[in-house]
N, C-alpha and C. Protein backbone atom coordinates (compact mmCIF):
# COMPACT_ATOMS: atom_id res chain seq x y z
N UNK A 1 68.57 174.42 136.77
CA UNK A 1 67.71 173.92 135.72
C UNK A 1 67.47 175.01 134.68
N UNK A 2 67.57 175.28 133.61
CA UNK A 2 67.68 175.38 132.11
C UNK A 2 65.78 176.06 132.07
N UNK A 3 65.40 177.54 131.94
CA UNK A 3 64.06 177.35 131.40
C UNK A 3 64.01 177.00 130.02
N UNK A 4 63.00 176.60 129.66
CA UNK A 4 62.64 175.93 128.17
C UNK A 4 62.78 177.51 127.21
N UNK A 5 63.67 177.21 125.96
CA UNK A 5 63.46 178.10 125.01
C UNK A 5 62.43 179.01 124.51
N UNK A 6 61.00 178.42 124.72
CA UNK A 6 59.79 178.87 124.59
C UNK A 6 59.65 179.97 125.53
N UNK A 7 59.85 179.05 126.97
CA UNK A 7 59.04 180.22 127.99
C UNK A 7 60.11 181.05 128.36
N UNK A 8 61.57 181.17 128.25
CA UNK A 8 62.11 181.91 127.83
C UNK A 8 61.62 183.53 126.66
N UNK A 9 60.93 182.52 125.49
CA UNK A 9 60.91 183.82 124.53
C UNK A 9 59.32 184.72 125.03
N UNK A 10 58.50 183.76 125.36
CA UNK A 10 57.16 184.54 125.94
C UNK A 10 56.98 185.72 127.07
N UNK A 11 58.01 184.70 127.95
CA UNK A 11 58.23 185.89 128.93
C UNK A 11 58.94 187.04 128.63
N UNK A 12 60.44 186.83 128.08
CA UNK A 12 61.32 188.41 128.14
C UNK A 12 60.91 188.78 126.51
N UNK A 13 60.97 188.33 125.49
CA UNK A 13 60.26 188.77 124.67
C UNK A 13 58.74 189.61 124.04
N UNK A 14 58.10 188.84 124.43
CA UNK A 14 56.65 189.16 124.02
C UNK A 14 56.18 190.42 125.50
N UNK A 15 56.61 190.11 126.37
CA UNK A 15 55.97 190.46 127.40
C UNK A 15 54.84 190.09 128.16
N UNK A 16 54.59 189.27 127.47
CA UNK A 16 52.61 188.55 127.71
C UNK A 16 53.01 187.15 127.53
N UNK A 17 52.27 186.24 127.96
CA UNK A 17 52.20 184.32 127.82
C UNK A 17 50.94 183.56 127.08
N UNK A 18 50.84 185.16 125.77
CA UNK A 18 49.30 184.76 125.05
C UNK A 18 50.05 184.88 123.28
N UNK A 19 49.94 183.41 123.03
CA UNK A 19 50.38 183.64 121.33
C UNK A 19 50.13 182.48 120.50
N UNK A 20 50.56 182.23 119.38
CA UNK A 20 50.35 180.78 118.74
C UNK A 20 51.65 180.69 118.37
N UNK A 21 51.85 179.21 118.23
CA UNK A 21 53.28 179.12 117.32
C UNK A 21 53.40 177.84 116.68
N UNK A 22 54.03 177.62 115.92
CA UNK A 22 54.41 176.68 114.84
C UNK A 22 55.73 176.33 114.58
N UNK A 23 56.31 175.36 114.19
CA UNK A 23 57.79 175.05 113.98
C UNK A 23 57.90 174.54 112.42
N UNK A 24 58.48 174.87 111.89
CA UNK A 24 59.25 174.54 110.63
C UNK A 24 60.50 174.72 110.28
N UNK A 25 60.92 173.88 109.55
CA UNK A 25 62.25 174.25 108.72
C UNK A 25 63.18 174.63 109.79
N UNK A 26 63.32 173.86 111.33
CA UNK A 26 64.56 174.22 112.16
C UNK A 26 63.69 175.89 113.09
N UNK A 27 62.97 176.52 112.75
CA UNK A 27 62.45 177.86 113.09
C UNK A 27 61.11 177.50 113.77
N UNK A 28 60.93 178.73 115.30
CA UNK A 28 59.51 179.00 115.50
C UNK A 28 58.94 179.90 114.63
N UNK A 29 57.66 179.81 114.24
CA UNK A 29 57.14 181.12 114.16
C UNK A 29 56.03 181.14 114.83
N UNK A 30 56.12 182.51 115.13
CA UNK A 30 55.03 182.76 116.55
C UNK A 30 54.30 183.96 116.48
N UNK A 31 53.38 184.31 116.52
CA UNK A 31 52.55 185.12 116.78
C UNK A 31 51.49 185.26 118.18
N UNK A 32 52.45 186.69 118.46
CA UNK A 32 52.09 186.98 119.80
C UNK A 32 50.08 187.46 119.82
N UNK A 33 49.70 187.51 120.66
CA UNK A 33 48.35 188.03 120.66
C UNK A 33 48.48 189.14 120.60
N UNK A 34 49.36 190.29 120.29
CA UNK A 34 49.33 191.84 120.04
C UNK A 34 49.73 191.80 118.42
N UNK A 35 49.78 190.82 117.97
CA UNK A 35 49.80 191.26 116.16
C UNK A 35 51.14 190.85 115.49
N UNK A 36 52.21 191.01 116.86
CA UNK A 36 53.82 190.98 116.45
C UNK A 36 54.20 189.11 116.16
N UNK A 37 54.86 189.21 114.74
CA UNK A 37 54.85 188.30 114.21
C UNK A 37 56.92 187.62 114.62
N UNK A 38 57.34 186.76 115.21
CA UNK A 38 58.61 186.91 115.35
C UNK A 38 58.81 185.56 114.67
N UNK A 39 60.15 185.47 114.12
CA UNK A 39 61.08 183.94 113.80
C UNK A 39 62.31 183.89 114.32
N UNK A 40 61.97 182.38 114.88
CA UNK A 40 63.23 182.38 115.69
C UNK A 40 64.04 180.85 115.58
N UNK A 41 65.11 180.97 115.88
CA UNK A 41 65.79 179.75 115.88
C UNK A 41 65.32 178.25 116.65
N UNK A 42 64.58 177.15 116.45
CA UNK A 42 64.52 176.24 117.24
C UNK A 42 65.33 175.45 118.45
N UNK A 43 66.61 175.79 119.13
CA UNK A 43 67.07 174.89 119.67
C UNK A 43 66.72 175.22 120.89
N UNK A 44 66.51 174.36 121.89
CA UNK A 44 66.51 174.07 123.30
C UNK A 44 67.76 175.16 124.18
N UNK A 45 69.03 175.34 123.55
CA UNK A 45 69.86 175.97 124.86
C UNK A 45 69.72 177.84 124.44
N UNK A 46 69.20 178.17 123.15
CA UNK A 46 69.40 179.98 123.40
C UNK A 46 68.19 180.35 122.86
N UNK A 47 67.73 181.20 122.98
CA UNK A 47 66.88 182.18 122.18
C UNK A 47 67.50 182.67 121.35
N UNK A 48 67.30 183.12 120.04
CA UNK A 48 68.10 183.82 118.97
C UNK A 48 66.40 184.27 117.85
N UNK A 49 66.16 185.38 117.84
CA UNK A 49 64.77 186.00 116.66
C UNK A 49 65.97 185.90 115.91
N UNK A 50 65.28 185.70 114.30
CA UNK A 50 65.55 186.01 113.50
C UNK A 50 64.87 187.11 112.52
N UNK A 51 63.50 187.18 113.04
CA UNK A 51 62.99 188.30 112.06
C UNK A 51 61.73 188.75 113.63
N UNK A 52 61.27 189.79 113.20
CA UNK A 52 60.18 190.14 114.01
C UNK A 52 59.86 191.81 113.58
N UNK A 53 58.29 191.62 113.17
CA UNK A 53 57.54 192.43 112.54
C UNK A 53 56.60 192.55 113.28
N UNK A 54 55.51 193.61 113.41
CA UNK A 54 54.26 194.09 113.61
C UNK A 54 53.48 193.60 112.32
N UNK A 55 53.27 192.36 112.60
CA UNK A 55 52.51 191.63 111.57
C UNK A 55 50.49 192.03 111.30
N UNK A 56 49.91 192.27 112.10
CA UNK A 56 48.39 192.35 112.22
C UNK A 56 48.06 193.33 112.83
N UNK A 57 47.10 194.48 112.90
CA UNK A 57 46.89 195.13 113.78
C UNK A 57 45.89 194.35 114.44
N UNK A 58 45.51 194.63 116.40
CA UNK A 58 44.62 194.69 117.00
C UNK A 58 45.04 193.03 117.61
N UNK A 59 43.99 192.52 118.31
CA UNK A 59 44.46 191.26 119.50
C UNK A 59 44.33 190.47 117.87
N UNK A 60 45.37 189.00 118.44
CA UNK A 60 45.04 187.68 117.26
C UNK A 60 45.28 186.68 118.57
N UNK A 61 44.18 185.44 117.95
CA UNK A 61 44.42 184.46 118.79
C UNK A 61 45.15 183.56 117.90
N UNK A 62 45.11 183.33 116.57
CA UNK A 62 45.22 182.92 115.35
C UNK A 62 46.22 182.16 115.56
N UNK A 63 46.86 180.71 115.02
CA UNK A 63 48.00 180.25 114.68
C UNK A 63 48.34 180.75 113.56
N UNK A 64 49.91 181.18 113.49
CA UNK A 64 50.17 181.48 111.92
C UNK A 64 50.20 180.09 110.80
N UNK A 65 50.20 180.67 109.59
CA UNK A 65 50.20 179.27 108.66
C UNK A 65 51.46 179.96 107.68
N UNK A 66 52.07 178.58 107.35
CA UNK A 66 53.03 178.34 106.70
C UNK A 66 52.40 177.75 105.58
N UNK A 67 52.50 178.23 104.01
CA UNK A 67 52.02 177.58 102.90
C UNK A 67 53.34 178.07 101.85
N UNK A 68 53.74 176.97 101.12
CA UNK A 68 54.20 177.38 99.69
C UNK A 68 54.88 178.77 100.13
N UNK A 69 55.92 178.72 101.41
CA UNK A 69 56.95 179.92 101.58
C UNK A 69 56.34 181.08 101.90
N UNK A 70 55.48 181.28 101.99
CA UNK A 70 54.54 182.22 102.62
C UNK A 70 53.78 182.17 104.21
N UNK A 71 54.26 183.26 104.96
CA UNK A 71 53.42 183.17 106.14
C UNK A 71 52.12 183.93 106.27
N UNK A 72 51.15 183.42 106.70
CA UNK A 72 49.39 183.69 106.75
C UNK A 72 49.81 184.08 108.08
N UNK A 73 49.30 185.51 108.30
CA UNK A 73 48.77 185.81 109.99
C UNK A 73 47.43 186.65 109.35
N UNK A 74 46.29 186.56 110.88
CA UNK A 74 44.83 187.23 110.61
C UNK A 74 45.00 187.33 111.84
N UNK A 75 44.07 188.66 112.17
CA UNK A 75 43.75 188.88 113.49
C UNK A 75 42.23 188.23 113.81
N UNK A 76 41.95 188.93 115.09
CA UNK A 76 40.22 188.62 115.49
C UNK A 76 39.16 189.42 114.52
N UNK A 77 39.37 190.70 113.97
CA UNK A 77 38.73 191.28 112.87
C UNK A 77 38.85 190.69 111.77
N UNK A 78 39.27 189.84 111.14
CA UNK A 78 39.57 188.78 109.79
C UNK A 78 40.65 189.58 109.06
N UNK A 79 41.33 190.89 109.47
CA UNK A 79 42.25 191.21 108.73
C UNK A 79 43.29 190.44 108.56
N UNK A 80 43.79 190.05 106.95
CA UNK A 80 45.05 188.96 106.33
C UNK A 80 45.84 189.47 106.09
N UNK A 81 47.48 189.18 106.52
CA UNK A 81 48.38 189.46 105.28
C UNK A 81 49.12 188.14 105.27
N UNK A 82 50.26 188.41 104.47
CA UNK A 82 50.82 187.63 103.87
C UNK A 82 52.66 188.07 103.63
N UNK A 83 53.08 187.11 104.48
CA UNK A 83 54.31 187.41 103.95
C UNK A 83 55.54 186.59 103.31
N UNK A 84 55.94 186.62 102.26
CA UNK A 84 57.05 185.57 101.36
C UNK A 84 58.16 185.70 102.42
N UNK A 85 58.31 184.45 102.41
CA UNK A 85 59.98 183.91 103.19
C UNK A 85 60.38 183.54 102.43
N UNK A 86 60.44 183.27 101.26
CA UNK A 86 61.34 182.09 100.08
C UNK A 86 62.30 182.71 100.44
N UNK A 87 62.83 184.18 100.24
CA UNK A 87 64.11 184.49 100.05
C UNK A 87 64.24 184.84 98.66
N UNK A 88 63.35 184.49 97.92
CA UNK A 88 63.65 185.17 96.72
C UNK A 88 63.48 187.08 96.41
């Protein structure tokens, strides 16, 4: 039996089974509870990141937000950033 893509990336990835995540545009994006922000390919048979940053300092319970090509991560201190995916 096949583990699920997800608990695949939580476990050997993140190291921890504490994060938020979101799907768009074919992609997860996920934000682990240590700040690290990753994108990854949606399908069911591989894991594949496509990007992964130290997005926030300090713990986040936060879901990230997707607006107008831009990703929103905040931690538990209200610190924001912001990062453009357009590609432009």
């Amino acid at each position: 039996m096949k583990r699920s893509m997800i608990a695949t990336f939580f476990s050997a990835r993140l190291r921890h089974l504490h994060g938020s995540l979101m799907v768009a545009d074919g992609r997860l994006i996920i934000l682990g509870e240590d700040g690290v922000l990753v994108i990854a390919d949606a399908t069911p048979d591989v894991y594949k990141e496509v990007a992964r940053i130290q997005a926030v300092p300090k713990k986040t319970w936060v879901t990230p937000v997707l607006a107008n090509g831009r990703i929103y991560c905040r931690n538990n201190n209200g610190d924001v950033v912001c990062f453009d995916v357009t590609g432009k």
